[in-house]
PDB file of N, CA and C in Angstrom:
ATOM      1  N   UNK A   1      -3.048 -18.854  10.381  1.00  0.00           N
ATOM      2  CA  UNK A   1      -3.726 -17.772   9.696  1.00  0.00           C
ATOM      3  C   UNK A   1      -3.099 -16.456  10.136  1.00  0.00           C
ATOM      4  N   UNK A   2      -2.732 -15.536   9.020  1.00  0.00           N
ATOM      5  CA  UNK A   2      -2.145 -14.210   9.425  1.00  0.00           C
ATOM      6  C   UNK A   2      -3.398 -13.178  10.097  1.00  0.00           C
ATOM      7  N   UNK A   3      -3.719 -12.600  10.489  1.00  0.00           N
ATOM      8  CA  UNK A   3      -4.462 -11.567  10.190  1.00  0.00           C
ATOM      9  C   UNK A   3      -4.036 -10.117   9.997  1.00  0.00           C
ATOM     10  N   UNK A   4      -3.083  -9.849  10.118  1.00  0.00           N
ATOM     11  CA  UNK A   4      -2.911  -8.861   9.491  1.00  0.00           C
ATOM     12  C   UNK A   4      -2.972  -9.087   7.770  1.00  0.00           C
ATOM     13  N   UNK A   5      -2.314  -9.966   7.325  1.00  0.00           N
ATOM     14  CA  UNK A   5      -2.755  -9.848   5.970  1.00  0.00           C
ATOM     15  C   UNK A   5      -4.180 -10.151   5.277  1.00  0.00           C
ATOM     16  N   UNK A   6      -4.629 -10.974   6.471  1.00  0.00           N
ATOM     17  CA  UNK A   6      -6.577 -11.029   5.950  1.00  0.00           C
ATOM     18  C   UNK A   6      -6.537  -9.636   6.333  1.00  0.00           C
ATOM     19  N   UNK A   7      -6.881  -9.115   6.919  1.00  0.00           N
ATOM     20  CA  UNK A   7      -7.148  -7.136   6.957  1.00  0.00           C
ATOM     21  C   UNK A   7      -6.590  -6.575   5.901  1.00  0.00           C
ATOM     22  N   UNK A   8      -5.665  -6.874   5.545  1.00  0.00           N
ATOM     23  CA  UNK A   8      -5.002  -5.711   4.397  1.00  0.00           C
ATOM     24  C   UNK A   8      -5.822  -6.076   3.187  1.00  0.00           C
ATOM     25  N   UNK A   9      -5.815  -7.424   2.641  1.00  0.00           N
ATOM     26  CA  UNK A   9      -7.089  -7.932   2.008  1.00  0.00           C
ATOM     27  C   UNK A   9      -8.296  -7.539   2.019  1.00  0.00           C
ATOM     28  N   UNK A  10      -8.513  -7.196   3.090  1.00  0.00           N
ATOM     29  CA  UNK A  10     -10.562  -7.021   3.477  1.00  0.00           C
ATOM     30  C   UNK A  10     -10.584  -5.219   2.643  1.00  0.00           C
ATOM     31  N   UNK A  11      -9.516  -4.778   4.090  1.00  0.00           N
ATOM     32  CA  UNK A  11      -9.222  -3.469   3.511  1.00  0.00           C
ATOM     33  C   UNK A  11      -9.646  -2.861   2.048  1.00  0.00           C
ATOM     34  N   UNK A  12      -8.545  -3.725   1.304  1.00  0.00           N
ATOM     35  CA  UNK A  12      -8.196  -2.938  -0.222  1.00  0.00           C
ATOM     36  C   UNK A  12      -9.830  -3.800  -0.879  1.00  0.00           C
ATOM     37  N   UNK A  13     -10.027  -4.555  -0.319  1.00  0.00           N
ATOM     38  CA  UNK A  13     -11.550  -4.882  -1.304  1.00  0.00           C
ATOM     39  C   UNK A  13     -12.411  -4.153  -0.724  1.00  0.00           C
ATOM     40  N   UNK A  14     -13.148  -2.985   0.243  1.00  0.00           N
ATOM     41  CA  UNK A  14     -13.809  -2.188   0.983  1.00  0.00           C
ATOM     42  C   UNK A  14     -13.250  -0.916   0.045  1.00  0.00           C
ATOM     43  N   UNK A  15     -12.287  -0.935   0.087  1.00  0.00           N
ATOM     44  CA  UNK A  15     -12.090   0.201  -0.896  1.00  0.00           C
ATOM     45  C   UNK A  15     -12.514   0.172  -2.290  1.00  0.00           C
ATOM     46  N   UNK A  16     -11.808  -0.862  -2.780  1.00  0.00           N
ATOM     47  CA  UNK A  16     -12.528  -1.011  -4.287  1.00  0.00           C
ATOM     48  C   UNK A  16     -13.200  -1.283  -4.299  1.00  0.00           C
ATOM     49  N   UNK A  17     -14.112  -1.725  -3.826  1.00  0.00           N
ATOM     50  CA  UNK A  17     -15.923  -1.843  -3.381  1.00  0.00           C
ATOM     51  C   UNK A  17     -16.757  -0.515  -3.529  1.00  0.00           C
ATOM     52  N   UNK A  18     -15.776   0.283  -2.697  1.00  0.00           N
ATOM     53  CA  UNK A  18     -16.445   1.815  -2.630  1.00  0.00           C
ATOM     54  C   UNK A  18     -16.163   2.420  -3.951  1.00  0.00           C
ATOM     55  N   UNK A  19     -15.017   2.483  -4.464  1.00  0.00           N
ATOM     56  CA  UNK A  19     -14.208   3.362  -5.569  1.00  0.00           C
ATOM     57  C   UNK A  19     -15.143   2.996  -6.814  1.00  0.00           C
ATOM     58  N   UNK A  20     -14.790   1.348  -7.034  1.00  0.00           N
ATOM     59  CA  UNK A  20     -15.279   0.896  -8.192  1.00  0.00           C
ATOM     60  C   UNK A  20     -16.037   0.622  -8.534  1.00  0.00           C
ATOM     61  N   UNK A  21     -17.363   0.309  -7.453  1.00  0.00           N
ATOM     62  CA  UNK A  21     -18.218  -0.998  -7.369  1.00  0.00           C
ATOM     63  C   UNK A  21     -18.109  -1.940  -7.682  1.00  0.00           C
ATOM     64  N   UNK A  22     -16.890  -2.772  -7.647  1.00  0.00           N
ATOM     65  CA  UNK A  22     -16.614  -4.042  -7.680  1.00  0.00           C
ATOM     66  C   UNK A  22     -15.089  -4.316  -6.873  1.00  0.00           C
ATOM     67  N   UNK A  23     -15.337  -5.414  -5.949  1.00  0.00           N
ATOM     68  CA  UNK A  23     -13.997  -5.701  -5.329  1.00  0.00           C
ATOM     69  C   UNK A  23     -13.071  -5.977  -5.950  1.00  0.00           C
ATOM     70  N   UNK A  24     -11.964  -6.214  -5.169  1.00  0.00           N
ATOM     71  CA  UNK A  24     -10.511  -6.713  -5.972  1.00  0.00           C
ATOM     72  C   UNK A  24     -10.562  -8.461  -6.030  1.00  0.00           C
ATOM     73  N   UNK A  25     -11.287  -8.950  -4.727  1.00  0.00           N
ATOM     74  CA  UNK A  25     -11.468 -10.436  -4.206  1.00  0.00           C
ATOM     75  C   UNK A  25     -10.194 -10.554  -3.848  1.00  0.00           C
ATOM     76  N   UNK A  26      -9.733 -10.210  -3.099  1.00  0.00           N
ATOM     77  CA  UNK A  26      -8.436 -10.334  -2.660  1.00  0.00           C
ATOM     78  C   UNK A  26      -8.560 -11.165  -1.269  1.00  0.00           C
ATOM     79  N   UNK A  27      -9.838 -11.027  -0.813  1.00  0.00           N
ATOM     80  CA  UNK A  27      -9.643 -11.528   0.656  1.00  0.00           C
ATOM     81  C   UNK A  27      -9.992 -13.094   0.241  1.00  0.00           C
ATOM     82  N   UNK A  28     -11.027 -13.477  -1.052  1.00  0.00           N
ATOM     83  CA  UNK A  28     -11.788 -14.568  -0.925  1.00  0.00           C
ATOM     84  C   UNK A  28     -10.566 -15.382  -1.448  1.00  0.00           C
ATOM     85  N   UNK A  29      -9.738 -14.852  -2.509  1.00  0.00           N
ATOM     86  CA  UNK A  29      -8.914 -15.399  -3.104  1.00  0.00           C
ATOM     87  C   UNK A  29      -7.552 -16.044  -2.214  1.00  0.00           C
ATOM     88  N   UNK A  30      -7.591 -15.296  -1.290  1.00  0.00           N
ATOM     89  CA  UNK A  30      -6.389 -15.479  -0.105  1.00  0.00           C
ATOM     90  C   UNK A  30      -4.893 -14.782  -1.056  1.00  0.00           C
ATOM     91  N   UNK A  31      -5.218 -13.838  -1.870  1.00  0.00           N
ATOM     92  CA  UNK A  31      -4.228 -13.514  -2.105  1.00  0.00           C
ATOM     93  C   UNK A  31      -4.098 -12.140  -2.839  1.00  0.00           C
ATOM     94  N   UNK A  32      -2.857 -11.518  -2.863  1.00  0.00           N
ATOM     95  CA  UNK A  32      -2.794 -10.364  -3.516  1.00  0.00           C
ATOM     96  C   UNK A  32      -2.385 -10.418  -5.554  1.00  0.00           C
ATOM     97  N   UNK A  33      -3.976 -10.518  -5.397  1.00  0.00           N
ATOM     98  CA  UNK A  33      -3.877 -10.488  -7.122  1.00  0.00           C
ATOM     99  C   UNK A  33      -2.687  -9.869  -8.147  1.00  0.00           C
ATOM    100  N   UNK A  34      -3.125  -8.193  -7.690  1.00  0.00           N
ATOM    101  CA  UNK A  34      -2.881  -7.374  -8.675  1.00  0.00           C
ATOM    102  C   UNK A  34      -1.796  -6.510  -7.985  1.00  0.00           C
ATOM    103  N   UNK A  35      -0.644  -7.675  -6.991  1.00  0.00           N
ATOM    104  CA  UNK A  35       0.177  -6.838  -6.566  1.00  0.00           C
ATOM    105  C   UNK A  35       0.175  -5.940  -5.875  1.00  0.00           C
ATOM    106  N   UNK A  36      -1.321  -5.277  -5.880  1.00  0.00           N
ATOM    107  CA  UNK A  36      -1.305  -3.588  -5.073  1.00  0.00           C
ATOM    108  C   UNK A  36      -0.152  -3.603  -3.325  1.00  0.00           C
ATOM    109  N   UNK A  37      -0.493  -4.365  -3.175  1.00  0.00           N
ATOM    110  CA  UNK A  37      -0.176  -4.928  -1.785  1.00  0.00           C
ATOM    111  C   UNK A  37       1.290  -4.734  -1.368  1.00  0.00           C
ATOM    112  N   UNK A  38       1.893  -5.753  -2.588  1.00  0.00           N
ATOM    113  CA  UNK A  38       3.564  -5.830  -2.557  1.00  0.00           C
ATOM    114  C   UNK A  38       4.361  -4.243  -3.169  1.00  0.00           C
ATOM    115  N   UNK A  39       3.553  -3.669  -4.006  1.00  0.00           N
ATOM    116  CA  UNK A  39       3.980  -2.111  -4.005  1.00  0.00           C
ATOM    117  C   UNK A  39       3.928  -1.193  -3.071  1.00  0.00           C
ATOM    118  N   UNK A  40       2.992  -0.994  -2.356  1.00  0.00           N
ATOM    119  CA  UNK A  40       2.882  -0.418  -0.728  1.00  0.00           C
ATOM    120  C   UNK A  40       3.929  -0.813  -0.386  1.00  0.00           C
ATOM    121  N   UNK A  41       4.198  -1.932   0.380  1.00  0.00           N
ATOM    122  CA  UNK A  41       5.054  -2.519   0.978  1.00  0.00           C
ATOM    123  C   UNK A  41       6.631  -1.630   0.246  1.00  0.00           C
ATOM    124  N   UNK A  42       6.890  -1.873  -0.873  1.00  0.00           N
ATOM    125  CA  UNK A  42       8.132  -1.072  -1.492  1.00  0.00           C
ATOM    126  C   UNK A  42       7.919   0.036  -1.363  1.00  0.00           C
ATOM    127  N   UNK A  43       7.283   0.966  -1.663  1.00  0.00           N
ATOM    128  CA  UNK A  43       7.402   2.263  -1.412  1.00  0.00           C
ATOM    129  C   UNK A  43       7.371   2.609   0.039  1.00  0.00           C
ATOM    130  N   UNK A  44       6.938   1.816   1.055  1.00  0.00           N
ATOM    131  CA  UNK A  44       6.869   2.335   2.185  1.00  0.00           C
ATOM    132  C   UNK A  44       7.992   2.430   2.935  1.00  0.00           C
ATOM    133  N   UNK A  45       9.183   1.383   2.313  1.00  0.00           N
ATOM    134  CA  UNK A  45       9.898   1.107   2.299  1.00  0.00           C
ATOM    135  C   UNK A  45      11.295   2.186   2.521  1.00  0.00           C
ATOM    136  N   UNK A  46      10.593   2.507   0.981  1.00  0.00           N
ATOM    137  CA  UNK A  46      11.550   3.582   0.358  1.00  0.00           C
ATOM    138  C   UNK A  46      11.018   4.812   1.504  1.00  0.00           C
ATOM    139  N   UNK A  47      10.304   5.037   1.420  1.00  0.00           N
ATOM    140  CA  UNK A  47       9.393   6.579   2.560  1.00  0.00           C
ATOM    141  C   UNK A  47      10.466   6.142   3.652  1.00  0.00           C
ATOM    142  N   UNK A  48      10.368   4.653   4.583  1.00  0.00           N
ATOM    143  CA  UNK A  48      10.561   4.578   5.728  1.00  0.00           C
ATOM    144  C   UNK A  48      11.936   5.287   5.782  1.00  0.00           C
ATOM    145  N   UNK A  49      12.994   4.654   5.089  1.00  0.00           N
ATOM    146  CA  UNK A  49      14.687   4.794   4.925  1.00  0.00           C
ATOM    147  C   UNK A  49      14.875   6.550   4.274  1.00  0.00           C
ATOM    148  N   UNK A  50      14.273   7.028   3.812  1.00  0.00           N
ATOM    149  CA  UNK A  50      13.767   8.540   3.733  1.00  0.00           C
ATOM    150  C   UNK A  50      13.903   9.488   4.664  1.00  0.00           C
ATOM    151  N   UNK A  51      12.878   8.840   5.711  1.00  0.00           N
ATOM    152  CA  UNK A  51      13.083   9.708   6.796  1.00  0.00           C
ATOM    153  C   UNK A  51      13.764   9.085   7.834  1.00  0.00           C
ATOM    154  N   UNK A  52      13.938   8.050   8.131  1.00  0.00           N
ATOM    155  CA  UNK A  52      15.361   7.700   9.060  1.00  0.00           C
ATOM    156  C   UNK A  52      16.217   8.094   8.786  1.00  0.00           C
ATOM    157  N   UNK A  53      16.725   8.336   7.535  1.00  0.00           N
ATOM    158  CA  UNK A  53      18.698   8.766   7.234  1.00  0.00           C
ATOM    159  C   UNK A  53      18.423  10.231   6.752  1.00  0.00           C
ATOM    160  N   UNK A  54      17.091  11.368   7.461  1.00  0.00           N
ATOM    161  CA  UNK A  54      16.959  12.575   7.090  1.00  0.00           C
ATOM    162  C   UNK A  54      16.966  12.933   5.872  1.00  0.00           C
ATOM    163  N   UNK A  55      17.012  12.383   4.954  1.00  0.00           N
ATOM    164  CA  UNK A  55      16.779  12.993   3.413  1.00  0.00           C
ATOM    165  C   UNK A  55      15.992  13.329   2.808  1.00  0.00           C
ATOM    166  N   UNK A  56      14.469  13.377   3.719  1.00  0.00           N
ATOM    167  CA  UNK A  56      13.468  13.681   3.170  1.00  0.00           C
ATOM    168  C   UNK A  56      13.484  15.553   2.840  1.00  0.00           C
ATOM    169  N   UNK A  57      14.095  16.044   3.828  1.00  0.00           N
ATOM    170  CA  UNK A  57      13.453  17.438   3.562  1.00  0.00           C
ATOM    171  C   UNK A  57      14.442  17.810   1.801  1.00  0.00           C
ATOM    172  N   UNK A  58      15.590  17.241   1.751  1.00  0.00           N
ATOM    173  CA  UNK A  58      16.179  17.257   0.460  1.00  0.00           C
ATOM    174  C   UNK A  58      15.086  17.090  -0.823  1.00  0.00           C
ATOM    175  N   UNK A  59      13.880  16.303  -0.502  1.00  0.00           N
ATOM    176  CA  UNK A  59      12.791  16.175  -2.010  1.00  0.00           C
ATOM    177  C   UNK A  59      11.641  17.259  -1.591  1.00  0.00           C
ATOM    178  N   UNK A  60      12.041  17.608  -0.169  1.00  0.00           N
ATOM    179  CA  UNK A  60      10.767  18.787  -0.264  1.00  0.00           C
ATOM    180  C   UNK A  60      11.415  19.668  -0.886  1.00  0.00           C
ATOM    181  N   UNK A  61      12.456  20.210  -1.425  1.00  0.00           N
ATOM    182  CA  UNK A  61      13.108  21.324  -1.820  1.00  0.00           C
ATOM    183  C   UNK A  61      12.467  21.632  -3.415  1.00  0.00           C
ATOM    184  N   UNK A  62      11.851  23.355  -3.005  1.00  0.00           N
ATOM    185  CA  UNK A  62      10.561  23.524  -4.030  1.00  0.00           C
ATOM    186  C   UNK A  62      11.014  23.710  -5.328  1.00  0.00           C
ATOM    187  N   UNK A  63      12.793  23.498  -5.670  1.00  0.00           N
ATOM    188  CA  UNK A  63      12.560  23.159  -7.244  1.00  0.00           C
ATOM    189  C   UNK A  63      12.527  21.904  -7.484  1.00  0.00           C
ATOM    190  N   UNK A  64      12.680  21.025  -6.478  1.00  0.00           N
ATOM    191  CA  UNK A  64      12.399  19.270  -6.604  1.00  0.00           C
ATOM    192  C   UNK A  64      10.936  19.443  -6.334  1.00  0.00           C
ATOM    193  N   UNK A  65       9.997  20.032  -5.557  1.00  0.00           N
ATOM    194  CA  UNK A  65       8.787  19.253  -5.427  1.00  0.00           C
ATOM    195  C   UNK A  65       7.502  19.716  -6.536  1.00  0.00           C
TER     196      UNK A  65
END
């Protein structure tokens, strides 16, 4: 059993619990339905390699942001 991914599960259904009033069932289901999960994961991705190879302050630049 992972638990970090049961948490990320519990997580995003506590949220959409709150947001929506209705969960995602992501935790009961043992799985990431609607993807939300595996997109985090990519973009964080992208953020992480962003600011390791310094290129972030390049998208703060205020005719890019």
């Amino acid at each position: 059993m992972d638990f970090a991914r049961k948490t990320r599960y519990l997580t995003l259904d506590v949220i959409s619990d709150i947001g929506f009033r209705q969960a995602f069932r992501d935790l009961v289901n043992d799985a990431d339905i609607d993807s939300y999960i595996g997109s985090i994961d990519k973009v964080m991705a992208s953020l992480t390699f962003l600011c390791a190879s310094g290129l972030l302050h390049f998208f703060q630049w205020p005719p890019l942001a």
